[in-house]
C-alpha atoms as a PDB file:
ATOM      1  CA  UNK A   1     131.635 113.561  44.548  1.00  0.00           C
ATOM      2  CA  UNK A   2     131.646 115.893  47.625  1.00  0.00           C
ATOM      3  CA  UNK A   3     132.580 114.605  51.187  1.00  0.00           C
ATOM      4  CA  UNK A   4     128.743 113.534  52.195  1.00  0.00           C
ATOM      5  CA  UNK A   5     128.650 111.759  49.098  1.00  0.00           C
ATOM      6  CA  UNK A   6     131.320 109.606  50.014  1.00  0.00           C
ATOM      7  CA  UNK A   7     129.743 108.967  53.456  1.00  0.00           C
ATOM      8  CA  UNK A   8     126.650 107.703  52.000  1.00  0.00           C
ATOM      9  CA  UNK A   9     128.417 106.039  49.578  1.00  0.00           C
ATOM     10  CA  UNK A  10     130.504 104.213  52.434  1.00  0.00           C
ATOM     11  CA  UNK A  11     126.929 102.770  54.198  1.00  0.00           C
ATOM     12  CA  UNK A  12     125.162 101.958  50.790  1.00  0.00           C
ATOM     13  CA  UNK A  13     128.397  99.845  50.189  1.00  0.00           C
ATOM     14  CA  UNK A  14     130.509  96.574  51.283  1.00  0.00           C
ATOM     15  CA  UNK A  15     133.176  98.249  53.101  1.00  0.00           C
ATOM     16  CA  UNK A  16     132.709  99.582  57.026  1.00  0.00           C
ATOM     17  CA  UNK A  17     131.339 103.522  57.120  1.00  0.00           C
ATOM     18  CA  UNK A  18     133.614 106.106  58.833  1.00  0.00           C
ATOM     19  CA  UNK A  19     132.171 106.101  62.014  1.00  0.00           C
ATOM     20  CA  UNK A  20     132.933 110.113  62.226  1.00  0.00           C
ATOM     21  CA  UNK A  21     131.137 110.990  58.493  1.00  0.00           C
ATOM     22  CA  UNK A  22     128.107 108.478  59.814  1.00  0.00           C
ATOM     23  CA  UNK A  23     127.537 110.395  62.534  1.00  0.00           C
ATOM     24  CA  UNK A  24     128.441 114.257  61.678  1.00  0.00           C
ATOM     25  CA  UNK A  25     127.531 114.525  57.979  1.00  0.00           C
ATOM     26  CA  UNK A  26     123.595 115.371  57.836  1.00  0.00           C
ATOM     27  CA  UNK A  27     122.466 113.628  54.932  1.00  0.00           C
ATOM     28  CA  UNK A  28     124.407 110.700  55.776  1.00  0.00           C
ATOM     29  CA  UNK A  29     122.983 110.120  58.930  1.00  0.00           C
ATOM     30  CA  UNK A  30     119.031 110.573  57.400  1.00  0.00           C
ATOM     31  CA  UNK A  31     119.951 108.337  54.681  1.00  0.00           C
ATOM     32  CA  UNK A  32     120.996 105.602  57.236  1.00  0.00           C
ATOM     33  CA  UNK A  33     118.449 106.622  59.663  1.00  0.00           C
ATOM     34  CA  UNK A  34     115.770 105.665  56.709  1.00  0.00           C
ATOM     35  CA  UNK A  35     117.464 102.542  55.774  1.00  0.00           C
ATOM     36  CA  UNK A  36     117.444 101.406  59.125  1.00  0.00           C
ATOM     37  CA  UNK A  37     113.689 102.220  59.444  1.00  0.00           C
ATOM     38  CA  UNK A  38     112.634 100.325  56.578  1.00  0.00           C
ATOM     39  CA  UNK A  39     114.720  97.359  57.814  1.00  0.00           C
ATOM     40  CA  UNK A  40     112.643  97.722  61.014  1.00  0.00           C
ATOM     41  CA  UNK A  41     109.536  97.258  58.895  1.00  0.00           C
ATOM     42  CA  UNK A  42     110.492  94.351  56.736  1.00  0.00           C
ATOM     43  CA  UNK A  43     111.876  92.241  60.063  1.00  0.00           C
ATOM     44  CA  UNK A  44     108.789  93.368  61.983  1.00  0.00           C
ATOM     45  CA  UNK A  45     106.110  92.637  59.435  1.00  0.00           C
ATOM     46  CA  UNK A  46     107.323  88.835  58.784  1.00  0.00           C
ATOM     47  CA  UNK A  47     106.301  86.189  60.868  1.00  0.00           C
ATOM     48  CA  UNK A  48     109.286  84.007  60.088  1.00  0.00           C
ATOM     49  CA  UNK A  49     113.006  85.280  60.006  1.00  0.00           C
ATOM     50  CA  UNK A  50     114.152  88.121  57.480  1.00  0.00           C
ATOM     51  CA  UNK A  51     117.584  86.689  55.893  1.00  0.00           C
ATOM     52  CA  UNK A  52     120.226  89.192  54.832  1.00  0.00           C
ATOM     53  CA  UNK A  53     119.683  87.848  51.343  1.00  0.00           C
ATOM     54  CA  UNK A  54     115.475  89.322  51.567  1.00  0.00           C
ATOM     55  CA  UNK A  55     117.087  92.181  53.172  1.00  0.00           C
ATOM     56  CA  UNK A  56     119.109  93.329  50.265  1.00  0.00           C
ATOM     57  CA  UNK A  57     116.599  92.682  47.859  1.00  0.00           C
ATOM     58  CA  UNK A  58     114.038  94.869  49.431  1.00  0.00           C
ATOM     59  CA  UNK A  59     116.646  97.640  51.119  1.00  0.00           C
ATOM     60  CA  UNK A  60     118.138 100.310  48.461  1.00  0.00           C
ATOM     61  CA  UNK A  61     120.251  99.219  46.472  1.00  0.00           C
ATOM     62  CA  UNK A  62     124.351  98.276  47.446  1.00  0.00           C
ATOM     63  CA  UNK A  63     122.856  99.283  51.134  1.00  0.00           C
ATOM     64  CA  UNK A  64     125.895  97.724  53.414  1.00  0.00           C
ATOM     65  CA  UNK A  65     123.216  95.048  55.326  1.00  0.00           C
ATOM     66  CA  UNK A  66     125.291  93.914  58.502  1.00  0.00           C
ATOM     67  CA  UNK A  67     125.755  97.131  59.083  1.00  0.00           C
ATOM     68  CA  UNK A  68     122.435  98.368  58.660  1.00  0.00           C
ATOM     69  CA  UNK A  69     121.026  95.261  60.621  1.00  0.00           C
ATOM     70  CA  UNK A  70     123.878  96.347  63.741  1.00  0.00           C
ATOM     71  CA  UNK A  71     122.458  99.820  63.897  1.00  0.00           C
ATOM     72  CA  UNK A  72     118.978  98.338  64.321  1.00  0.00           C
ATOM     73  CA  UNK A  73     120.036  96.152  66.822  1.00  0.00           C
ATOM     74  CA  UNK A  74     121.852  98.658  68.817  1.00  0.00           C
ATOM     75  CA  UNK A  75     118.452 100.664  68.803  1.00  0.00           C
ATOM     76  CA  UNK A  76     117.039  97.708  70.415  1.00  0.00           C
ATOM     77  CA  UNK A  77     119.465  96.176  72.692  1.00  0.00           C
ATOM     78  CA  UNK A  78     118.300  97.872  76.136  1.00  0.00           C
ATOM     79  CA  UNK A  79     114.255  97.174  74.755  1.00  0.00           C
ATOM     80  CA  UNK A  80     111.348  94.748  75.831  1.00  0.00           C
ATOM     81  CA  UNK A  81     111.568  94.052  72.408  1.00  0.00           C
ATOM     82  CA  UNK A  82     115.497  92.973  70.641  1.00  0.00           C
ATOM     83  CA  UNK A  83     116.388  92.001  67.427  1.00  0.00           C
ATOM     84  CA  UNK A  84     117.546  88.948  66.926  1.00  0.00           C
ATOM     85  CA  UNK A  85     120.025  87.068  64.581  1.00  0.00           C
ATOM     86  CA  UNK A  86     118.728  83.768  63.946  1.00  0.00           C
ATOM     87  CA  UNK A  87     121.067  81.743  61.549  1.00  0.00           C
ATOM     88  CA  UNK A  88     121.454  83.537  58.414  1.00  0.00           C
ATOM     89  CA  UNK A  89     117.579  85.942  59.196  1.00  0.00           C
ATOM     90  CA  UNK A  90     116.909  88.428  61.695  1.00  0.00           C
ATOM     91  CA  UNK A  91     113.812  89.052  64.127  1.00  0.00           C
ATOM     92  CA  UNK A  92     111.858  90.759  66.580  1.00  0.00           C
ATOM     93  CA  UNK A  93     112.093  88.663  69.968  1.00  0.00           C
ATOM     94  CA  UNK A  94     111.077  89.173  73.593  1.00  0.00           C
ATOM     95  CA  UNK A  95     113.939  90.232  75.902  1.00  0.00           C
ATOM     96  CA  UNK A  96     114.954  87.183  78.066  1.00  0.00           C
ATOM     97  CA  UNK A  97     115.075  88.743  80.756  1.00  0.00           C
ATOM     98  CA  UNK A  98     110.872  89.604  80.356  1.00  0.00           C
ATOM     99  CA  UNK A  99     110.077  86.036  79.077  1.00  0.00           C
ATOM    100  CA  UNK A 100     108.447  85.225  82.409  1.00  0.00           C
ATOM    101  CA  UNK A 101     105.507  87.930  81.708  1.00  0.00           C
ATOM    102  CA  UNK A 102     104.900  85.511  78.545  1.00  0.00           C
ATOM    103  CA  UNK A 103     104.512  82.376  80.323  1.00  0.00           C
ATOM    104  CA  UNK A 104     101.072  83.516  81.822  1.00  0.00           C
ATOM    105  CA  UNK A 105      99.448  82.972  78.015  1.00  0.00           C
ATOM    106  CA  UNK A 106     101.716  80.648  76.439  1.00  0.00           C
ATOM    107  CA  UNK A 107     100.277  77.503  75.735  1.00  0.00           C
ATOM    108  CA  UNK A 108     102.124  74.686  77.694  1.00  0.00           C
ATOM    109  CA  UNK A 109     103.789  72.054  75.137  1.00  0.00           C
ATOM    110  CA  UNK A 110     104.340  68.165  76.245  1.00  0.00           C
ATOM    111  CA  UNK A 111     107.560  67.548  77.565  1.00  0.00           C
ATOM    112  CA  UNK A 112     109.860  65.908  75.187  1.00  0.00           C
ATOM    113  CA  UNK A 113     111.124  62.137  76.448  1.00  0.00           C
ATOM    114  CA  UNK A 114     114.447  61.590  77.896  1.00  0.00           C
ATOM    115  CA  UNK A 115     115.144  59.895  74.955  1.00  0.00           C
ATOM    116  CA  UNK A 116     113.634  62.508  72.488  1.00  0.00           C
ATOM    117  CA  UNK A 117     116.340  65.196  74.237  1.00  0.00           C
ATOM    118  CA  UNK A 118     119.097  63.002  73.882  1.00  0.00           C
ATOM    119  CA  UNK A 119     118.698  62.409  70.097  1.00  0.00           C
ATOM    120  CA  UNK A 120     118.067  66.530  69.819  1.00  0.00           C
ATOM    121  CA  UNK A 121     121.778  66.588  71.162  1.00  0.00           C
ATOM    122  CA  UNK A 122     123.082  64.405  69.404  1.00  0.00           C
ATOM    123  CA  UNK A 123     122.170  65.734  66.602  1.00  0.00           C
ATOM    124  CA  UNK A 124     122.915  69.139  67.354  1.00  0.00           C
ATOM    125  CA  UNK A 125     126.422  68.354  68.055  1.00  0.00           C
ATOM    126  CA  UNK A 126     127.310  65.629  65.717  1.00  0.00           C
ATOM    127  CA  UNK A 127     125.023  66.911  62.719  1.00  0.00           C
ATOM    128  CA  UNK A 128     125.359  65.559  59.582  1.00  0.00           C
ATOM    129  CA  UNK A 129     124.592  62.304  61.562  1.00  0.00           C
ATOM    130  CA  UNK A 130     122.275  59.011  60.547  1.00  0.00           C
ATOM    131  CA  UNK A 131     119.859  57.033  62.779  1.00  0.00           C
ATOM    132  CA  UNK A 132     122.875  53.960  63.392  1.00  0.00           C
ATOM    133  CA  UNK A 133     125.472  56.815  64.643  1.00  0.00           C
ATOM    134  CA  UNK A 134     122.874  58.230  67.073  1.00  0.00           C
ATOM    135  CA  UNK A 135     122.309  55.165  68.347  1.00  0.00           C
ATOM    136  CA  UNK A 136     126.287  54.051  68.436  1.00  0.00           C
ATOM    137  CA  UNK A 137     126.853  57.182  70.805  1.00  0.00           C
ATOM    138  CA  UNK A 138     123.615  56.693  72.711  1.00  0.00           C
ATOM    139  CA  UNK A 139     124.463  52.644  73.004  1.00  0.00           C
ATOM    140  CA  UNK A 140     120.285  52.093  72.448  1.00  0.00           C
ATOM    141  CA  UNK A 141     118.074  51.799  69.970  1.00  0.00           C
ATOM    142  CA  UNK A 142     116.833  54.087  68.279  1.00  0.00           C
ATOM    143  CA  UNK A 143     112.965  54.267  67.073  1.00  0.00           C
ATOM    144  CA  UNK A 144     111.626  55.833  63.954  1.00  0.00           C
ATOM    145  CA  UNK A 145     109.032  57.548  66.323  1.00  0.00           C
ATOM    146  CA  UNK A 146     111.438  59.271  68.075  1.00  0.00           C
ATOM    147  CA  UNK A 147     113.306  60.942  65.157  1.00  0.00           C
ATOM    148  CA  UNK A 148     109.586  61.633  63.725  1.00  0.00           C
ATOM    149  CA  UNK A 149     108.488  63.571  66.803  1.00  0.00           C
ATOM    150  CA  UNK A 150     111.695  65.933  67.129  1.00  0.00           C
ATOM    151  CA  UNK A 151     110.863  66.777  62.862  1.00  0.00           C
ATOM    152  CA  UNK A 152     107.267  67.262  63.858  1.00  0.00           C
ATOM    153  CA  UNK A 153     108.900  70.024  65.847  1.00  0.00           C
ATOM    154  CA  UNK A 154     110.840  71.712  63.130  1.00  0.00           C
ATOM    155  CA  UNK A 155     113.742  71.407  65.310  1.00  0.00           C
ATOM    156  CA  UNK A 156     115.241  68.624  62.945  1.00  0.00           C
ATOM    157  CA  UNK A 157     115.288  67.623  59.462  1.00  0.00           C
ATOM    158  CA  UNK A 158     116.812  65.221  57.365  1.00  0.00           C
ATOM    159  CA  UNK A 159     119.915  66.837  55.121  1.00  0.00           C
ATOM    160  CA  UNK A 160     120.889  64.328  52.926  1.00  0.00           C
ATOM    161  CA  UNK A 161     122.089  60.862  52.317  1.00  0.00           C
ATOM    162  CA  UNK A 162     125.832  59.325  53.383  1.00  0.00           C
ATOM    163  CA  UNK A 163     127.784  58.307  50.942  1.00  0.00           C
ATOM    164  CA  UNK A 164     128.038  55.241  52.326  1.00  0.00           C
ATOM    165  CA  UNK A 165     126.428  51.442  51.403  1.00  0.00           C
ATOM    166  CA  UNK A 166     123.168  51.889  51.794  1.00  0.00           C
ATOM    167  CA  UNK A 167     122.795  55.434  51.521  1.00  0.00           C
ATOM    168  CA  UNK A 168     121.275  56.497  55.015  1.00  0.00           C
ATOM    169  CA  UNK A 169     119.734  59.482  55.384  1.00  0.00           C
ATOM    170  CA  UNK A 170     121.403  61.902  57.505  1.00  0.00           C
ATOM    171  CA  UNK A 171     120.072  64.683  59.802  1.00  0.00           C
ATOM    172  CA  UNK A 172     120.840  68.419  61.165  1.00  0.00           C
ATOM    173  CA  UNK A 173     119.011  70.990  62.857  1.00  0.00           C
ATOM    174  CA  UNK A 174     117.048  73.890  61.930  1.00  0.00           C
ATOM    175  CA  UNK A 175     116.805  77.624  62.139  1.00  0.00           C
ATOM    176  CA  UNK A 176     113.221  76.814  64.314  1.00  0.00           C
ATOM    177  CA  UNK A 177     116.184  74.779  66.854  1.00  0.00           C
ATOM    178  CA  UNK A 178     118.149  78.136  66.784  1.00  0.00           C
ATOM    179  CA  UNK A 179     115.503  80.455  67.450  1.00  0.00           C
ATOM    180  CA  UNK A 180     113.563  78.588  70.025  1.00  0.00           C
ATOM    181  CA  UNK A 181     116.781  77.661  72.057  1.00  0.00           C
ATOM    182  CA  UNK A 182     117.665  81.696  71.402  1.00  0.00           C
ATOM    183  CA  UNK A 183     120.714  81.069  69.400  1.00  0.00           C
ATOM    184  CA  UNK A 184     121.779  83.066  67.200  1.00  0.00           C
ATOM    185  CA  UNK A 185     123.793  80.137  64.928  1.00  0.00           C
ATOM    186  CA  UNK A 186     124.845  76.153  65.594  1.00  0.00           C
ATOM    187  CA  UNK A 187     128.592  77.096  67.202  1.00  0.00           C
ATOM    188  CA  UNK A 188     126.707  79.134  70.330  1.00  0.00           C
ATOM    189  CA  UNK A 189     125.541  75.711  72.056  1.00  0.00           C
ATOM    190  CA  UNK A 190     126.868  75.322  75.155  1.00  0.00           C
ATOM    191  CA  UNK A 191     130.734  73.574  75.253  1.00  0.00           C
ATOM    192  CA  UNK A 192     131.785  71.412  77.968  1.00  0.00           C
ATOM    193  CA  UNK A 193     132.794  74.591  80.577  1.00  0.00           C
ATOM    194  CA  UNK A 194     129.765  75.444  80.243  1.00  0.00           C
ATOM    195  CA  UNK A 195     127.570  72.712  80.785  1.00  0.00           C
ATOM    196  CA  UNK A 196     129.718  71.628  83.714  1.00  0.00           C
ATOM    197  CA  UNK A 197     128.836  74.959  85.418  1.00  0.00           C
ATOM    198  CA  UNK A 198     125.157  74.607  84.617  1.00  0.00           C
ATOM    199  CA  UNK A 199     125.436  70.980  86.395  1.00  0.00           C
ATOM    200  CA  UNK A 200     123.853  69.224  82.887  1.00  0.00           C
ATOM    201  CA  UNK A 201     127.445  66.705  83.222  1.00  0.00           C
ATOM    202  CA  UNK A 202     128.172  64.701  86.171  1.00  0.00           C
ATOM    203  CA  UNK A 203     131.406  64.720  87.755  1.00  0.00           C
ATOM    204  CA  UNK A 204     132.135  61.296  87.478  1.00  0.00           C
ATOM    205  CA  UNK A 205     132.576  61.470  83.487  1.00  0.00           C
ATOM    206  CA  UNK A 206     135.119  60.082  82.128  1.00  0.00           C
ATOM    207  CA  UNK A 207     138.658  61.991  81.770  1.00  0.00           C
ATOM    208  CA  UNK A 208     138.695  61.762  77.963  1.00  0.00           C
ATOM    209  CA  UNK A 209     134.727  63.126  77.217  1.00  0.00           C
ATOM    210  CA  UNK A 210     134.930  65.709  75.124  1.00  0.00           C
ATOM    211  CA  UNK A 211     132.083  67.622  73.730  1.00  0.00           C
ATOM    212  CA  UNK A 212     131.874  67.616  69.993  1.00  0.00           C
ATOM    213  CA  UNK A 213     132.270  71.185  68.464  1.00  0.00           C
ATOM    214  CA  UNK A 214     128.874  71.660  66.360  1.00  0.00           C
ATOM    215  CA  UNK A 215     129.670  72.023  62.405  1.00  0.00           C
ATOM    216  CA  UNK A 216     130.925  75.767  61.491  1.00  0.00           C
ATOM    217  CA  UNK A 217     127.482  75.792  58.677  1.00  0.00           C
ATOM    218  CA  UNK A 218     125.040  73.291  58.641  1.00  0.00           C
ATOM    219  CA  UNK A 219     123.606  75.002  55.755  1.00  0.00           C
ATOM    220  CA  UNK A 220     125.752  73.259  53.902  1.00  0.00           C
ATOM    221  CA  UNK A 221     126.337  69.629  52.575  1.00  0.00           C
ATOM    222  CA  UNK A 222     129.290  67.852  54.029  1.00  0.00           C
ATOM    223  CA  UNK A 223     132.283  66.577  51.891  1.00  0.00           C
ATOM    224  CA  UNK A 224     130.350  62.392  52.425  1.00  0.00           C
ATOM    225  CA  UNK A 225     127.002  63.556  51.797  1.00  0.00           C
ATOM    226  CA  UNK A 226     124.473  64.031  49.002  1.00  0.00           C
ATOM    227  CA  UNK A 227     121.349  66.271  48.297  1.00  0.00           C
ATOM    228  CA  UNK A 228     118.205  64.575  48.729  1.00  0.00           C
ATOM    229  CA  UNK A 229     116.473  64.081  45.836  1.00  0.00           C
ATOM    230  CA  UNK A 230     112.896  64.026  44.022  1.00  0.00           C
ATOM    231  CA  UNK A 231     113.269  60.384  43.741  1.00  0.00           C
ATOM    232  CA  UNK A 232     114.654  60.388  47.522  1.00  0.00           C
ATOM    233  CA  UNK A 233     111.999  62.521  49.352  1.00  0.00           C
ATOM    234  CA  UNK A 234     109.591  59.692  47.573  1.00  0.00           C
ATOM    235  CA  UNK A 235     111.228  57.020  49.017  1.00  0.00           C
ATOM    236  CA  UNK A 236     111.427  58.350  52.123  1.00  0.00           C
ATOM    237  CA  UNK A 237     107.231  59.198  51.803  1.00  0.00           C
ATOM    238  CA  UNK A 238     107.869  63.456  52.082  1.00  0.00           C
ATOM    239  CA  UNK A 239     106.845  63.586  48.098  1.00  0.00           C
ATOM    240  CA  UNK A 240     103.589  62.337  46.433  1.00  0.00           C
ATOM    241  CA  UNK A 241     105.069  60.122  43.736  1.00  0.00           C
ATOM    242  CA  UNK A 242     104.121  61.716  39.929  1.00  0.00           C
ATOM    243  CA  UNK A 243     101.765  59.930  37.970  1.00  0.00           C
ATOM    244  CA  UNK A 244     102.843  58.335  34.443  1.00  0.00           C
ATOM    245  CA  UNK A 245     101.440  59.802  31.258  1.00  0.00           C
ATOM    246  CA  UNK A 246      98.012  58.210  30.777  1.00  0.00           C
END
């Protein structure tokens, strides 16, 4: 295979292109040019979040994805318009420093409770976590409502069930949390630096608060918990129980 073979072959594949054959080699650079445009078009016609995994499917074949997605994001870093990484999916978002010219037409939400945002932070930080640990670290009760308005969001759902007596269910947050709070995956929340410089801890904590360090994938189950079932989402009223044979 010639030299500009092997430079296309470098972006269609796993391993990091040659930044000089990427750049200098002709065909090279229109074959990544056109992969990058058709990545455009897939991320800009969905209405939800493009993951890597859709990506690949739809892309040519062994295309090299991250790096395909970096180039497009690149294009659109200085733009009213960047791309995104949301979780494991990519999309088109408004700049944040232009989100002001959106507030003009966007439709003004109700205020979550006190209570509601302290539960959403909880969970964010603790996640995989049940209804008796959030209340253990809050020290209050917790209602039913509460957890039901913050899944009415999308922001939370439930994950699965401890492996504990009892079985309680156990909830994490969602790729909605991520891209509404404009993060790009669970480990970019704020730590304790940073919410001491945005004044969201008082100065009278205690010496030994920490801030929890969110879960490295809460995609995943944790070691003490179980996937939630047929029989489960039915208990917990998310599945319309099946009918026996008449």
């Amino acid at each position: 295979m010639t030299e500009g073979g092997n430079a296309v072959m470098s972006v269609m594949d796993d391993e990091e292109p040659d930044t000089h054959d990427v750049f200098d080699n002709p065909a090279t650079r229109l074959h990544l040019a056109e992969t990058v445009r058709m990545a455009e078009a897939i991320v800009f016609a969905s209405a939800e979040p493009v993951s890597e995994k859709a990506l690949a499917a739809r892309l040519p074949q062994g295309s090299n994805v991250p790096y395909v997605m970096s180039e497009l994001q690149r294009i659109y870093e200085k733009r009213g318009v960047n791309l995104m990484r949301i979780g494991d999916g990519w999309a088109f978002r408004t700049a944040g420093d232009l989100a002001f010219l959106m507030n003009r037409d966007a439709v003004q939400q109700k205020k979550l409770s006190r209570a509601a945002l302290e539960v959403l932070s909880i969970v964010a930080y603790h996640q995989p976590v049940t209804r008796a640990e959030i209340e253990e670290i809050r020290g209050v009760e917790t209602s039913k409502g509460t957890l039901d308005l913050l899944m009415e969001t999308g922001w939370v759902r439930m994950r699965g069930r401890r492996r504990t007596p009892g079985r309680p269910v156990t909830y994490g947050t969602t790729d909605a949390f991520l891209d509404h709070f404009g993060l790009a995956e669970i480990r970019d929340l704020p730590g304790m630096d940073e919410l001491k410089g945005a004044g969201l801890l008082s100065a009278r904590m205690p010496s030994n608060f920490q801030v929890p360090t969110p879960m490295a994938d809460p995609g995943l189950l944790a070691d003490d918990e179980d996937e939630l079932t047929d029989i489960d989402l039915e208990e917990l009223g998310l599945l319309t129980p099946k009918g026996g044979d008449d």
